[in-house]
PDB file of N, CA and C in Angstrom:
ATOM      1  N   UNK A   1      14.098  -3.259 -32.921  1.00  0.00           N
ATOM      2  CA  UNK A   1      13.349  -2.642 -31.851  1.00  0.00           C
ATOM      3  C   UNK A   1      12.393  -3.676 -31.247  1.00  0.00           C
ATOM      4  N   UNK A   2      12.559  -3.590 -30.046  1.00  0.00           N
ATOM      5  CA  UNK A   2      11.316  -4.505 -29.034  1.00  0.00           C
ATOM      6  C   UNK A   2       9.983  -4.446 -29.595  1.00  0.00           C
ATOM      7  N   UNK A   3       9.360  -5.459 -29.673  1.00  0.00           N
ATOM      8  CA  UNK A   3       7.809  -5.117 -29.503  1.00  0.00           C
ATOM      9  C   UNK A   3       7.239  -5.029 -28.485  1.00  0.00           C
ATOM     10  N   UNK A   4       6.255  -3.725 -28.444  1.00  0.00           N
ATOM     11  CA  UNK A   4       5.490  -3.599 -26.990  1.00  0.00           C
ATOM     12  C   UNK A   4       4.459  -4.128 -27.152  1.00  0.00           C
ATOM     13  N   UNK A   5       4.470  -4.475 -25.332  1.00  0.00           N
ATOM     14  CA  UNK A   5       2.937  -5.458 -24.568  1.00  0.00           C
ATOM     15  C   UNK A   5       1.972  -4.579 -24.819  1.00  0.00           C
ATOM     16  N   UNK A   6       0.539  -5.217 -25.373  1.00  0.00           N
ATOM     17  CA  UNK A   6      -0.461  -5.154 -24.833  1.00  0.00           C
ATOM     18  C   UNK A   6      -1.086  -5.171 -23.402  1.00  0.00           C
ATOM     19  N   UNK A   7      -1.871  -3.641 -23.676  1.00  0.00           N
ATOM     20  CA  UNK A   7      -1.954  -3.827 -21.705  1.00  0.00           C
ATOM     21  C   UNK A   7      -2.841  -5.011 -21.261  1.00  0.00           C
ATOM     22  N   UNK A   8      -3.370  -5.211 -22.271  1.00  0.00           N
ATOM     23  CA  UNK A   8      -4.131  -6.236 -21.848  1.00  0.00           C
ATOM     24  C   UNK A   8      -2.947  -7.820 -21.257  1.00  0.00           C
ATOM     25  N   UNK A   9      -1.790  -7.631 -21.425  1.00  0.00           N
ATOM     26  CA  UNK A   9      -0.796  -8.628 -20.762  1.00  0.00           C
ATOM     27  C   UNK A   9      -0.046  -8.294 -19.811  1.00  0.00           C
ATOM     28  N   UNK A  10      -0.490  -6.818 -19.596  1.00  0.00           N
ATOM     29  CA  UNK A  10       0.029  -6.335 -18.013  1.00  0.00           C
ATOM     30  C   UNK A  10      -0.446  -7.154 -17.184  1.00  0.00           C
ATOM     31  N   UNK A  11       0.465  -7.696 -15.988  1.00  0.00           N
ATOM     32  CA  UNK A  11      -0.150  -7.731 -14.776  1.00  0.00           C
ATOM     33  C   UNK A  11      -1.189  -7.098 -14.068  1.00  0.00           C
ATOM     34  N   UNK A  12      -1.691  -7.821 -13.529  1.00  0.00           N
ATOM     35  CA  UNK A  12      -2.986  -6.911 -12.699  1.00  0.00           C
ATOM     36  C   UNK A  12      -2.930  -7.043 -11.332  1.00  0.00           C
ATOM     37  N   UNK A  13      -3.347  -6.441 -10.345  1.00  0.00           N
ATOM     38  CA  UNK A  13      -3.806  -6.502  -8.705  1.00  0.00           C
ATOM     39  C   UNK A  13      -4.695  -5.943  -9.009  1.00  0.00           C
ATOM     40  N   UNK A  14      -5.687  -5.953  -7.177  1.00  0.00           N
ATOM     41  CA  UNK A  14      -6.437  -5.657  -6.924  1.00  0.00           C
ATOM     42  C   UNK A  14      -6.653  -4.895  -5.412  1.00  0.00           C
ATOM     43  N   UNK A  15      -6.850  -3.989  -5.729  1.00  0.00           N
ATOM     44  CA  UNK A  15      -6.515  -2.283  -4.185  1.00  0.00           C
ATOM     45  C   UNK A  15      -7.480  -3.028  -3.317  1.00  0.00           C
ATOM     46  N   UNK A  16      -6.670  -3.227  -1.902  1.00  0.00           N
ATOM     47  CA  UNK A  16      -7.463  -3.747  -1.387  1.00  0.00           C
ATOM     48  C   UNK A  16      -8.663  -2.338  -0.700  1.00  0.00           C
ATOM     49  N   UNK A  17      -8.091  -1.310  -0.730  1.00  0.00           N
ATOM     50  CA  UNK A  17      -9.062   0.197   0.021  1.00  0.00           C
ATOM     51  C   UNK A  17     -10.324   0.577  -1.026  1.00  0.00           C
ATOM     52  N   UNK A  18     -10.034   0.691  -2.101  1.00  0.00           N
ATOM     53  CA  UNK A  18     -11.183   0.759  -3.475  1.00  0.00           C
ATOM     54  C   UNK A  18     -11.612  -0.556  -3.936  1.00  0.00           C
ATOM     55  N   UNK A  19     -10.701  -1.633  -4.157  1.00  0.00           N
ATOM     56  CA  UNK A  19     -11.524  -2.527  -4.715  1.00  0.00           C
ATOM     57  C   UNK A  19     -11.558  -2.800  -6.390  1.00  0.00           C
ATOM     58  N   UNK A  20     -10.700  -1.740  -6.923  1.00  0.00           N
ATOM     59  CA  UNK A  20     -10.495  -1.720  -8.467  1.00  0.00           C
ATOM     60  C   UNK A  20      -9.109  -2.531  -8.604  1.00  0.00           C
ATOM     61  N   UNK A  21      -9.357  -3.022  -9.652  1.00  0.00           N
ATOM     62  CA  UNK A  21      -8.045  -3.816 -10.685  1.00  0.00           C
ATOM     63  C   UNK A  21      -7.123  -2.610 -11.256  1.00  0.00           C
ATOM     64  N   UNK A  22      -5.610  -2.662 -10.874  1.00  0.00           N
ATOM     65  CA  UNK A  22      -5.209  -1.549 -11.347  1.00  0.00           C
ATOM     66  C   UNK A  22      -3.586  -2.233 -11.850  1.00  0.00           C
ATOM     67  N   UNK A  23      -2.753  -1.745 -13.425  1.00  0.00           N
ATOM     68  CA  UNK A  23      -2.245  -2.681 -13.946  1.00  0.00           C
ATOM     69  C   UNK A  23      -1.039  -1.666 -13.380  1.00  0.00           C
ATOM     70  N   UNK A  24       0.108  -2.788 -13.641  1.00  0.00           N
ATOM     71  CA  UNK A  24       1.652  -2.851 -13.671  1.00  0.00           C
ATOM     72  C   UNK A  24       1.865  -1.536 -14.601  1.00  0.00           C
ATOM     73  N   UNK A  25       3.190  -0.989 -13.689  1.00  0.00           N
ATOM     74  CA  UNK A  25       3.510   0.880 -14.627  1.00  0.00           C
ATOM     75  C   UNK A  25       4.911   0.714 -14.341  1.00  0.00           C
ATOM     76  N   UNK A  26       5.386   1.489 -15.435  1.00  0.00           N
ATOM     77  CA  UNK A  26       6.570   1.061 -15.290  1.00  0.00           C
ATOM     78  C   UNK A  26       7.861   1.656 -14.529  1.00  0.00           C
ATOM     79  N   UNK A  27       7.243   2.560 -13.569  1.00  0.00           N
ATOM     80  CA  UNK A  27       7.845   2.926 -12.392  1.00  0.00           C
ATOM     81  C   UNK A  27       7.616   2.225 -11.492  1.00  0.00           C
ATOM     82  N   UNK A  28       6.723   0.969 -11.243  1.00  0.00           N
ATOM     83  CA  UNK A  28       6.997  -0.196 -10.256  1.00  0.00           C
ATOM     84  C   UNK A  28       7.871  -1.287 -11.138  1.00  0.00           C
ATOM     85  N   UNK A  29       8.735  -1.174 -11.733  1.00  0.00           N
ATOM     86  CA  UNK A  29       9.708  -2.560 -12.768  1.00  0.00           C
ATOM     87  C   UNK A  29      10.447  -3.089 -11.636  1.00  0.00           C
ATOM     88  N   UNK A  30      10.804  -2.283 -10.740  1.00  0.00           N
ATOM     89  CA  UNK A  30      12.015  -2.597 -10.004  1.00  0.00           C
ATOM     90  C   UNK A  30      11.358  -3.157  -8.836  1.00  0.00           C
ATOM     91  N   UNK A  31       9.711  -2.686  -8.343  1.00  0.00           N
ATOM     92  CA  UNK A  31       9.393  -2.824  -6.813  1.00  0.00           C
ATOM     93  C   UNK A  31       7.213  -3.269  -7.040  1.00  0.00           C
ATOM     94  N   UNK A  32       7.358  -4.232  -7.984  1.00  0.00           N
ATOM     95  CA  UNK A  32       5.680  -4.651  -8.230  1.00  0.00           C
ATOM     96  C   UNK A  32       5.622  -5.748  -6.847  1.00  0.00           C
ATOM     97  N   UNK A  33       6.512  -6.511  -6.822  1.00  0.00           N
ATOM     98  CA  UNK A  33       5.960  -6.903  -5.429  1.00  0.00           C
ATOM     99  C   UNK A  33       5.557  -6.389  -4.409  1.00  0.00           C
ATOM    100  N   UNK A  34       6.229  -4.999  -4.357  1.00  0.00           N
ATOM    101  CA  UNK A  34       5.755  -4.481  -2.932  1.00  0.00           C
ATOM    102  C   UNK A  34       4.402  -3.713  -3.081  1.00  0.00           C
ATOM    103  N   UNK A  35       4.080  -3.686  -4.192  1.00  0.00           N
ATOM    104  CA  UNK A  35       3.110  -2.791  -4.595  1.00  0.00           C
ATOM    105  C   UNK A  35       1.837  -3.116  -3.831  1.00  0.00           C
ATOM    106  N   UNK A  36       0.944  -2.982  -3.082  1.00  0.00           N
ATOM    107  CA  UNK A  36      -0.227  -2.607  -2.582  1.00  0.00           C
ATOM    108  C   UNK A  36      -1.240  -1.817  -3.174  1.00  0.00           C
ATOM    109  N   UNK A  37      -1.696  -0.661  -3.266  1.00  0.00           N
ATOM    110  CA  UNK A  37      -2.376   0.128  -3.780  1.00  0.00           C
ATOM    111  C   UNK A  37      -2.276   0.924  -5.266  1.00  0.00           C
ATOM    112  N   UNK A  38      -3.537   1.214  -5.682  1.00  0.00           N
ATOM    113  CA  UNK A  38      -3.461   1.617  -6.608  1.00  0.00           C
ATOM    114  C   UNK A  38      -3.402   2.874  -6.963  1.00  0.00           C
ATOM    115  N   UNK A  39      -3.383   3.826  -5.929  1.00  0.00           N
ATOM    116  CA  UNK A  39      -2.826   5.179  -6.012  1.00  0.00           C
ATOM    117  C   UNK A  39      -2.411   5.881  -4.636  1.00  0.00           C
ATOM    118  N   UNK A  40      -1.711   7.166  -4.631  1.00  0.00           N
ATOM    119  CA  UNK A  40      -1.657   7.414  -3.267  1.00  0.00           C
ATOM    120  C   UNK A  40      -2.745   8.159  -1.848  1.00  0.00           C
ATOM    121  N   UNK A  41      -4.054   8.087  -2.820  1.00  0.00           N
ATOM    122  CA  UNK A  41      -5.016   8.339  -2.391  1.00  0.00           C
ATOM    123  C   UNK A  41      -5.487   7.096  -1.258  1.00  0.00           C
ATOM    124  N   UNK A  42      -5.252   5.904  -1.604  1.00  0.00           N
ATOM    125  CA  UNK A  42      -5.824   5.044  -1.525  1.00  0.00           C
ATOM    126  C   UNK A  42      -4.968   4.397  -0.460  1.00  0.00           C
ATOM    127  N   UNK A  43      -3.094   4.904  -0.828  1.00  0.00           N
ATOM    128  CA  UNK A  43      -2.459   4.423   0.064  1.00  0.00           C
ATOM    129  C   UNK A  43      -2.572   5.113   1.736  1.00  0.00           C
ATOM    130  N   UNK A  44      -3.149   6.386   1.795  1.00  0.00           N
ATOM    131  CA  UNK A  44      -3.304   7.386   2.591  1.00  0.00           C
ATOM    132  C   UNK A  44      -4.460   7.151   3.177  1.00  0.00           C
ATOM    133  N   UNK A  45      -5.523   6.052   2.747  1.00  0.00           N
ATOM    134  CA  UNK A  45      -6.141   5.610   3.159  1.00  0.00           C
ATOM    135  C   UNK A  45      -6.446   4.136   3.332  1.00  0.00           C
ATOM    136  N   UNK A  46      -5.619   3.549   3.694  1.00  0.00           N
ATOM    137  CA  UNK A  46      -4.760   2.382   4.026  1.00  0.00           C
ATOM    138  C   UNK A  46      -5.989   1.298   5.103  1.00  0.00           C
ATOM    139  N   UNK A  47      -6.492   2.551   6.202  1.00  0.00           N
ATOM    140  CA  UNK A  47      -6.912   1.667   6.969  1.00  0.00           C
ATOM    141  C   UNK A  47      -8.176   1.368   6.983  1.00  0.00           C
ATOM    142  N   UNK A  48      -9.057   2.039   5.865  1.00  0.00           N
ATOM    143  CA  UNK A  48     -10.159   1.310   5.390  1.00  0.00           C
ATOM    144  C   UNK A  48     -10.272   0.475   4.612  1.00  0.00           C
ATOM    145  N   UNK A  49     -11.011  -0.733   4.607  1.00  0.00           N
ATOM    146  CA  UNK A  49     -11.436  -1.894   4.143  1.00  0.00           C
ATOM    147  C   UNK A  49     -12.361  -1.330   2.275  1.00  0.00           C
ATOM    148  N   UNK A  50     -12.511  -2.090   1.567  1.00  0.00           N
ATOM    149  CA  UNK A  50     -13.446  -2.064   0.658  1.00  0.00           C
ATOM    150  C   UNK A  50     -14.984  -2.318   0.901  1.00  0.00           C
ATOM    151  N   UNK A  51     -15.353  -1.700   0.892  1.00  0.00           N
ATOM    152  CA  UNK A  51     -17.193  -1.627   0.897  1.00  0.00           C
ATOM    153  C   UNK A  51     -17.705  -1.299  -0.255  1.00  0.00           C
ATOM    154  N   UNK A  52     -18.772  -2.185  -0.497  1.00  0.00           N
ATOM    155  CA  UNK A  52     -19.681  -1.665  -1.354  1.00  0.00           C
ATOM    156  C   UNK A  52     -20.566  -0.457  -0.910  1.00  0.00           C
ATOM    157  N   UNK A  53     -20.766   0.418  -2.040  1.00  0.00           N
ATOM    158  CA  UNK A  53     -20.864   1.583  -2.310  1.00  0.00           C
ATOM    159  C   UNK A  53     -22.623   1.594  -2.408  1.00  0.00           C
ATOM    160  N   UNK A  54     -23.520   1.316  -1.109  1.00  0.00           N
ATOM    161  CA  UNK A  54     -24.662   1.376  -1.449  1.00  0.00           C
ATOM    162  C   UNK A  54     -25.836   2.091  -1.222  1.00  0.00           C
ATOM    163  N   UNK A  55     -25.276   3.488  -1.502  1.00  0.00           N
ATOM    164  CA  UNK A  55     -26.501   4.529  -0.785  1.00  0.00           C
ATOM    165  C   UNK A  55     -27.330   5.043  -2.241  1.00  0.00           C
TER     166      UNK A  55
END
């Protein structure tokens, strides 16, 4: 049997709409390049930039 990765050896990006580090899943195996965002919240909100959060 395989040994499994530590997530800590997942790949990582970074959402460009939030701004969080969000790791490799393994329903992107086939399509991590195309990957952009880190959820579909985030993809739905596509056309905002990351801001700091300062109120």
């Amino acid at each position: 049997m395989a040994r499994q990765r530590s997530k800590s050896d997942l790949p990582t990006k970074i959402c460009p709409v939030c701004g969080r580090p969000f790791t490799w899943r393994k329903k992107w195996a086939d399509c991590w390049d195309e990957v952009k965002y880190c959820s579909d919240r985030c993809r739905r909100r596509k056309n905002q930039q990351a801001t700091p959060e300062s109120q």
